[in-house]
PDB file of N, CA and C in Angstrom:
ATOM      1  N   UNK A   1      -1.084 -11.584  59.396  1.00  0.00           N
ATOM      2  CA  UNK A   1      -1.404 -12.985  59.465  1.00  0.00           C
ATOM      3  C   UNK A   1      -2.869 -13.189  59.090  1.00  0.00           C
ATOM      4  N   UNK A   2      -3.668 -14.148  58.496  1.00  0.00           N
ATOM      5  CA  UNK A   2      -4.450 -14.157  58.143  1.00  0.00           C
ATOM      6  C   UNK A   2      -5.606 -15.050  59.439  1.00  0.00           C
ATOM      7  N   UNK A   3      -6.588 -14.811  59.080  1.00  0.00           N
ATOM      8  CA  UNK A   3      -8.003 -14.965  60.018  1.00  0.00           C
ATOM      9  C   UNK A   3      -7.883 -16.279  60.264  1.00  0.00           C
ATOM     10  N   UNK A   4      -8.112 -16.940  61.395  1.00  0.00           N
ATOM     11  CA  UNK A   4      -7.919 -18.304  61.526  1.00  0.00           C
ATOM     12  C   UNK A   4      -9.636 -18.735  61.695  1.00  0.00           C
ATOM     13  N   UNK A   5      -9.934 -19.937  61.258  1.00  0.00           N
ATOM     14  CA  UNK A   5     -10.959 -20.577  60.962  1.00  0.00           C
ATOM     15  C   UNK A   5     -11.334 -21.229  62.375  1.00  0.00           C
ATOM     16  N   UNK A   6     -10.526 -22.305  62.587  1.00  0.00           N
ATOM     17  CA  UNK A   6      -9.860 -22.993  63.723  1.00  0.00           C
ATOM     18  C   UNK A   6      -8.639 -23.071  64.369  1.00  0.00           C
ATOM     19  N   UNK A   7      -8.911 -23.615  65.680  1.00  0.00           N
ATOM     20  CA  UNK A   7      -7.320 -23.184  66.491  1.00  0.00           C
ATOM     21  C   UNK A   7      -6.476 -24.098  65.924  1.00  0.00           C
ATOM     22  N   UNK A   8      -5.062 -23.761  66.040  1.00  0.00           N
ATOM     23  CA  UNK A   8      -3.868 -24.282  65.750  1.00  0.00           C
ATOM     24  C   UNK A   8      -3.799 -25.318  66.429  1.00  0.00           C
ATOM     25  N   UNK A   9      -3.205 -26.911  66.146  1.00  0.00           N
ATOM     26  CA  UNK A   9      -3.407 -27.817  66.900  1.00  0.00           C
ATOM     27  C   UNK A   9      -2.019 -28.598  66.571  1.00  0.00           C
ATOM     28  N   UNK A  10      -1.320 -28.920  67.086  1.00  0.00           N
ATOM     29  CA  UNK A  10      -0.322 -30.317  66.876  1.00  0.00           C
ATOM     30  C   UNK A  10      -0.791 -31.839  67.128  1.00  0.00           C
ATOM     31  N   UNK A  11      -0.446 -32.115  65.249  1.00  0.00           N
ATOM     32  CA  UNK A  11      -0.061 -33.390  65.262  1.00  0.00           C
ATOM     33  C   UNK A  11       0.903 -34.311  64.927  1.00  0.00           C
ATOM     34  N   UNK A  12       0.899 -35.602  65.517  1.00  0.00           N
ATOM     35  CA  UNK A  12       2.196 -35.979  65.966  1.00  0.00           C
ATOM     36  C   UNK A  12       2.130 -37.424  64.343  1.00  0.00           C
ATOM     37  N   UNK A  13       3.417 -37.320  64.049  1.00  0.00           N
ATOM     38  CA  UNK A  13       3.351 -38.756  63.436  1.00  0.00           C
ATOM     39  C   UNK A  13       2.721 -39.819  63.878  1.00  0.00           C
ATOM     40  N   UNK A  14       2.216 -40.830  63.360  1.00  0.00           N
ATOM     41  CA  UNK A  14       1.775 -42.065  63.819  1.00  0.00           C
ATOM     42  C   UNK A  14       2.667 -43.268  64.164  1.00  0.00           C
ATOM     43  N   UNK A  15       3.661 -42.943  63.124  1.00  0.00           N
ATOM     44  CA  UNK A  15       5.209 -44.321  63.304  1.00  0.00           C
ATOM     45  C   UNK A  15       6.108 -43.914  64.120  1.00  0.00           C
ATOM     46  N   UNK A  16       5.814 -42.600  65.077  1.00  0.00           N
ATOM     47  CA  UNK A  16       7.001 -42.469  65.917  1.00  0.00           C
ATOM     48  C   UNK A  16       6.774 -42.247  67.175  1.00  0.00           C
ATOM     49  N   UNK A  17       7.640 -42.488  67.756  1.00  0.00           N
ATOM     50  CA  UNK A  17       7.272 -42.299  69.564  1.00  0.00           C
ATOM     51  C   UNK A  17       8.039 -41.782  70.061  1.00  0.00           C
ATOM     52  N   UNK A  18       8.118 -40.951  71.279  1.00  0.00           N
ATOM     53  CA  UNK A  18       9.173 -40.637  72.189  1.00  0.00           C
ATOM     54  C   UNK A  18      10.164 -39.385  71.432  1.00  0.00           C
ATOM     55  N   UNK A  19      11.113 -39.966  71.800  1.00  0.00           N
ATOM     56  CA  UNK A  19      11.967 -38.086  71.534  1.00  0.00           C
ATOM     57  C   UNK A  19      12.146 -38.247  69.856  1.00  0.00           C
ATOM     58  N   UNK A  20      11.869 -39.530  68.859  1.00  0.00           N
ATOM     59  CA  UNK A  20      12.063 -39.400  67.874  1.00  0.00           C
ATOM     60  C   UNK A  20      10.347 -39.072  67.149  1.00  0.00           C
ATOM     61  N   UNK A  21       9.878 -38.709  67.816  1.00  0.00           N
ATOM     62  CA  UNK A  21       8.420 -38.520  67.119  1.00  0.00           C
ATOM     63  C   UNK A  21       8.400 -36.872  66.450  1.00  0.00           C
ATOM     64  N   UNK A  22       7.765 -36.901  65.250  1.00  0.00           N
ATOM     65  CA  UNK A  22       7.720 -35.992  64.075  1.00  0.00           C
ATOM     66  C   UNK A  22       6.590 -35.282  64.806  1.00  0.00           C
ATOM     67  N   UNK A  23       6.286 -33.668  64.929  1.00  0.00           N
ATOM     68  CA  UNK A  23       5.396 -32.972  64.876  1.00  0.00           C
ATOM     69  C   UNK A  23       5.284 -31.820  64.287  1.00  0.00           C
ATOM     70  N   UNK A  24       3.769 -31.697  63.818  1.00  0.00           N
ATOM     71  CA  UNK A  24       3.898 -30.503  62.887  1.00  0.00           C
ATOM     72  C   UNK A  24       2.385 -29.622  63.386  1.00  0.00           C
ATOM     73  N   UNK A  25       2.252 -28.459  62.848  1.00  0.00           N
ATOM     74  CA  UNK A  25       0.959 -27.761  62.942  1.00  0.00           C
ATOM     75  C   UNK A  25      -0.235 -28.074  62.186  1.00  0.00           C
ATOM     76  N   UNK A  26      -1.236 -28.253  62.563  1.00  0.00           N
ATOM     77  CA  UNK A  26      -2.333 -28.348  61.456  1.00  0.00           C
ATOM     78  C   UNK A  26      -2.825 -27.469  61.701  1.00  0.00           C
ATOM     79  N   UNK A  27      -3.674 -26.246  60.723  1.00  0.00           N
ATOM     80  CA  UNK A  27      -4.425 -25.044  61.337  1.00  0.00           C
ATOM     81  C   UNK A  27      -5.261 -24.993  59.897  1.00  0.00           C
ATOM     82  N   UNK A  28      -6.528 -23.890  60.008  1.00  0.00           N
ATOM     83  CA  UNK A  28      -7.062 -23.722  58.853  1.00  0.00           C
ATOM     84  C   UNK A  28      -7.489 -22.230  59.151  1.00  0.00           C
ATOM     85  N   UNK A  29      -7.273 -21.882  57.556  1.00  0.00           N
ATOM     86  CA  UNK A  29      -7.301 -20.168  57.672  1.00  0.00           C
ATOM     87  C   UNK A  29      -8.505 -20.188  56.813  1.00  0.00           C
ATOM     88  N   UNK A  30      -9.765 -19.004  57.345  1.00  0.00           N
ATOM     89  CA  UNK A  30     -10.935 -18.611  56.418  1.00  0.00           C
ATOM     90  C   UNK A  30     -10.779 -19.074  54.680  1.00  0.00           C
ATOM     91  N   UNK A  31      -9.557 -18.789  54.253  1.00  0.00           N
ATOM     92  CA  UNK A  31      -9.288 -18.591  52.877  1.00  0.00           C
ATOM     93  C   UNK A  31      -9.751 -20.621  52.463  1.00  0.00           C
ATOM     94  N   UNK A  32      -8.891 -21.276  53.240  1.00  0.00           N
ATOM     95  CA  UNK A  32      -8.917 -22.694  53.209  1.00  0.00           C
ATOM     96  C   UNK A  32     -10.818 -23.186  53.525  1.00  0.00           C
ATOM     97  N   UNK A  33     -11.525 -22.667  54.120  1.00  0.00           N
ATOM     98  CA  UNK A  33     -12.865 -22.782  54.087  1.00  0.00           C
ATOM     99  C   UNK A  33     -13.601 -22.778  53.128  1.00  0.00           C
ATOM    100  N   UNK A  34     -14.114 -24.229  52.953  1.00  0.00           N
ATOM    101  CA  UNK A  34     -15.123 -24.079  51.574  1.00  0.00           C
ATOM    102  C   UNK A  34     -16.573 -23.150  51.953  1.00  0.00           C
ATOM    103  N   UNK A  35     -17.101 -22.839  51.055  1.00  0.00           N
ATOM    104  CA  UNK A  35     -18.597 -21.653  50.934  1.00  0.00           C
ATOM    105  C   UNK A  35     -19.877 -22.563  51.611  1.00  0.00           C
ATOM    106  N   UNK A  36     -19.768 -23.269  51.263  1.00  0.00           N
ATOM    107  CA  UNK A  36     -21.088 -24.867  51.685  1.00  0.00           C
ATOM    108  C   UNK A  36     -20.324 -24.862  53.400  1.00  0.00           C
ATOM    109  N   UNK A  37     -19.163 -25.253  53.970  1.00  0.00           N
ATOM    110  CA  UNK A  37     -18.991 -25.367  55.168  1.00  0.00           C
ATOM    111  C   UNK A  37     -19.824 -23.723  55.817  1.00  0.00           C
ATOM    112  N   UNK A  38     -19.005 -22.756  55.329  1.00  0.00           N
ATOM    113  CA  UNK A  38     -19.369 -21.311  56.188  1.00  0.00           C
ATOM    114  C   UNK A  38     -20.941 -21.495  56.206  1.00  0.00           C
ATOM    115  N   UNK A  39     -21.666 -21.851  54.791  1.00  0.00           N
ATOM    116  CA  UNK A  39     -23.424 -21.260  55.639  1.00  0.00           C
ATOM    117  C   UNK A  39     -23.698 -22.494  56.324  1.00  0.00           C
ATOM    118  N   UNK A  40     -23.197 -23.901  55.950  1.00  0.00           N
ATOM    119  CA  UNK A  40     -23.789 -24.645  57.416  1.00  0.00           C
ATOM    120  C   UNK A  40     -23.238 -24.026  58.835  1.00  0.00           C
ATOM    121  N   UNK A  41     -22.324 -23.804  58.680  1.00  0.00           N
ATOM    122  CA  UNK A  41     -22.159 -22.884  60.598  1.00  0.00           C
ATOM    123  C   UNK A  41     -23.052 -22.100  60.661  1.00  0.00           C
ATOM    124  N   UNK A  42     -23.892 -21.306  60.189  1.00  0.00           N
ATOM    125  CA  UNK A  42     -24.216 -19.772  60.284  1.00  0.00           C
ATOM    126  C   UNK A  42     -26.354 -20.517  60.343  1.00  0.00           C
ATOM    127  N   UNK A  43     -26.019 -21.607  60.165  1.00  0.00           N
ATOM    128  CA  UNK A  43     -27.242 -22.356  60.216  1.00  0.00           C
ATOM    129  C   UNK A  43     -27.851 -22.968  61.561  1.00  0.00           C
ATOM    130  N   UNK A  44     -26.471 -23.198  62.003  1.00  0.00           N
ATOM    131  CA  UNK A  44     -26.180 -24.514  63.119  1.00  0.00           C
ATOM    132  C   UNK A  44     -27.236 -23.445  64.438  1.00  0.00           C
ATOM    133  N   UNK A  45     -27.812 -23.996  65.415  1.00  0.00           N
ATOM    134  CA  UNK A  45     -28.318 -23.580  66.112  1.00  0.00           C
ATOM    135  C   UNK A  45     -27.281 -23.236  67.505  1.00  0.00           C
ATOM    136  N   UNK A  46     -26.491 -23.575  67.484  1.00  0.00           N
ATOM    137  CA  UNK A  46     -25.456 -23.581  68.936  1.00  0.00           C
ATOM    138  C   UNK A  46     -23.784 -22.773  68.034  1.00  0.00           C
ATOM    139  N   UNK A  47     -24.185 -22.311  66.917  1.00  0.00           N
ATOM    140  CA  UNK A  47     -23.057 -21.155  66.662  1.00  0.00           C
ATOM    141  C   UNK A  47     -22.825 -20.136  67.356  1.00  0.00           C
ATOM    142  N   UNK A  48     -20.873 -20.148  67.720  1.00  0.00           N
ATOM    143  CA  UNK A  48     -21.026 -18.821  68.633  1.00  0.00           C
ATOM    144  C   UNK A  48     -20.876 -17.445  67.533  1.00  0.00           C
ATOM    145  N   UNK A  49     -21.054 -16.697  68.254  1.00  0.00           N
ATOM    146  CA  UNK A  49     -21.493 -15.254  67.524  1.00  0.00           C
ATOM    147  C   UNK A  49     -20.139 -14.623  67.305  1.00  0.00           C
ATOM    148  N   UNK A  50     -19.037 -14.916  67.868  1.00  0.00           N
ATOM    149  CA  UNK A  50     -17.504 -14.399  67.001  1.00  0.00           C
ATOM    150  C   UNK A  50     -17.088 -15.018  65.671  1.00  0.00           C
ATOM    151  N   UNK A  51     -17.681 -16.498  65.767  1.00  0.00           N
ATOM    152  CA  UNK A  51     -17.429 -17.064  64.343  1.00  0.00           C
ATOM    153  C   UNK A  51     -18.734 -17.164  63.146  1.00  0.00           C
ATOM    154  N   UNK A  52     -19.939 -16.672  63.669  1.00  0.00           N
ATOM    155  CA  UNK A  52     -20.739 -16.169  63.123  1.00  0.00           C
ATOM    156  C   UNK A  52     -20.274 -15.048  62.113  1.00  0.00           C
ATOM    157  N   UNK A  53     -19.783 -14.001  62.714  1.00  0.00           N
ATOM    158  CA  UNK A  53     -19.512 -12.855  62.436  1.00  0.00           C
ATOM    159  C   UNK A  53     -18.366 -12.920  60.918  1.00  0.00           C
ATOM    160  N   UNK A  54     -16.863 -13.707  61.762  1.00  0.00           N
ATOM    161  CA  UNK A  54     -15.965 -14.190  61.101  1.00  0.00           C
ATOM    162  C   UNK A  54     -16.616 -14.915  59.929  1.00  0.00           C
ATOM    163  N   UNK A  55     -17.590 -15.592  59.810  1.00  0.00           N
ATOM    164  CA  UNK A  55     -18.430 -16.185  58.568  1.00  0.00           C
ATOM    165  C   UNK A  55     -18.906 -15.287  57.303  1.00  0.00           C
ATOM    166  N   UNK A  56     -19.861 -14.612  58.405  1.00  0.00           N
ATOM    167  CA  UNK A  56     -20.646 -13.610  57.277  1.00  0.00           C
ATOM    168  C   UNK A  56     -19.417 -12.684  56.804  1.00  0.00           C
ATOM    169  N   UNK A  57     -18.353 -12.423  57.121  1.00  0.00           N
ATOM    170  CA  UNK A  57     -17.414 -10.990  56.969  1.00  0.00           C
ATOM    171  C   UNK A  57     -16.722 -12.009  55.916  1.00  0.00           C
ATOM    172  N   UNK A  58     -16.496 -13.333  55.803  1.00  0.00           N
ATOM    173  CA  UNK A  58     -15.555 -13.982  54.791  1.00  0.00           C
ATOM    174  C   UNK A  58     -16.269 -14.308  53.251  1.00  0.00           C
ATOM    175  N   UNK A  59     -17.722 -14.326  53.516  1.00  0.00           N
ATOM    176  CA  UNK A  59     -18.866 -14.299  52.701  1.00  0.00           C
ATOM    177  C   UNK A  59     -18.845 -13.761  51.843  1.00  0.00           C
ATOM    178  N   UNK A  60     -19.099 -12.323  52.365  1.00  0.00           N
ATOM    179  CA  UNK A  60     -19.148 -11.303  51.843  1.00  0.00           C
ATOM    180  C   UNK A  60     -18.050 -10.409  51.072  1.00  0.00           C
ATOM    181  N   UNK A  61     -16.786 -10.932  51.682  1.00  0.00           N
ATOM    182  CA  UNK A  61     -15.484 -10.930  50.698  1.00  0.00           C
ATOM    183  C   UNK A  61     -15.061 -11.960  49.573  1.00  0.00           C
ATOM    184  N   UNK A  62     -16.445 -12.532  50.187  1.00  0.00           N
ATOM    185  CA  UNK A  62     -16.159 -13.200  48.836  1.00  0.00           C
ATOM    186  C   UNK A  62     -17.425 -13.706  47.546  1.00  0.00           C
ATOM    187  N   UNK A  63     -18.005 -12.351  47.597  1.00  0.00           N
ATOM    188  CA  UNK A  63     -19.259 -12.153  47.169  1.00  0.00           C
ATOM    189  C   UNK A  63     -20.408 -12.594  47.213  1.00  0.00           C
ATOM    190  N   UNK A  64     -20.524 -13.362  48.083  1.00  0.00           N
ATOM    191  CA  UNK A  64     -21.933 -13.897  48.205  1.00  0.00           C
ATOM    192  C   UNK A  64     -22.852 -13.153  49.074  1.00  0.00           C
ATOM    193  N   UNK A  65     -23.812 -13.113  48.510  1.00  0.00           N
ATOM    194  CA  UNK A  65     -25.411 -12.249  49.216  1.00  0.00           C
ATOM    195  C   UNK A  65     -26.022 -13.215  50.100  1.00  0.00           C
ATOM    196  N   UNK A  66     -26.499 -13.115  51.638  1.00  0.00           N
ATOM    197  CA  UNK A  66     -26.811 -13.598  52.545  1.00  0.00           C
ATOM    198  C   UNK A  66     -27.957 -12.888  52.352  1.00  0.00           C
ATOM    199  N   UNK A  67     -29.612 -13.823  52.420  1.00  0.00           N
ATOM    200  CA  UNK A  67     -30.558 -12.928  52.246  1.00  0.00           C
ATOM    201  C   UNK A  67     -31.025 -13.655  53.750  1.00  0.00           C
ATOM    202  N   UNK A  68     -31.736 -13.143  54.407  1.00  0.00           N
ATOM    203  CA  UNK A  68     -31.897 -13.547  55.768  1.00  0.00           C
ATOM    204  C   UNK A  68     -33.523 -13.944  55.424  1.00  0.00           C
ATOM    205  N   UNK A  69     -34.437 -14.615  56.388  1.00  0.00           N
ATOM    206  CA  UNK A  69     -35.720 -15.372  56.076  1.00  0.00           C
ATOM    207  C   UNK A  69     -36.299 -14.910  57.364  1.00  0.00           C
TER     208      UNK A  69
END
């Protein structure tokens, strides 16, 4: 299964209610992450350090050089 970005979440149709209401998964996998989103996380001052990690490791598979300052 591939690396998840963010948690899996259900959402529900908007036109339906009750036992006839439509639901489906929304989720996003590393691969679905644009390059501009990953280094603003890795910027952010209150990033946690598992998705830090998960950042730089998706980066770097996908060739980009992180030069640190």
């Amino acid at each position: 299964m591939a690396e998840m970005w963010e948690k899996r979440h259900k959402v529900v149709e908007s036109s339906r209610w009750g036992s006839n209401a439509k639901t489906y998964e929304k989720f996003r996998t590393m691969a679905m992450v644009p390059k501009e989103e990953l280094i603003a996380y890795l910027n952010k001052y209150n990033a946690k350090p598992k998705m830090i990690a998960k950042a730089i490791k998706e980066l770097d598979k996908r060739g980009v050089k992180i030069k640190w300052s």
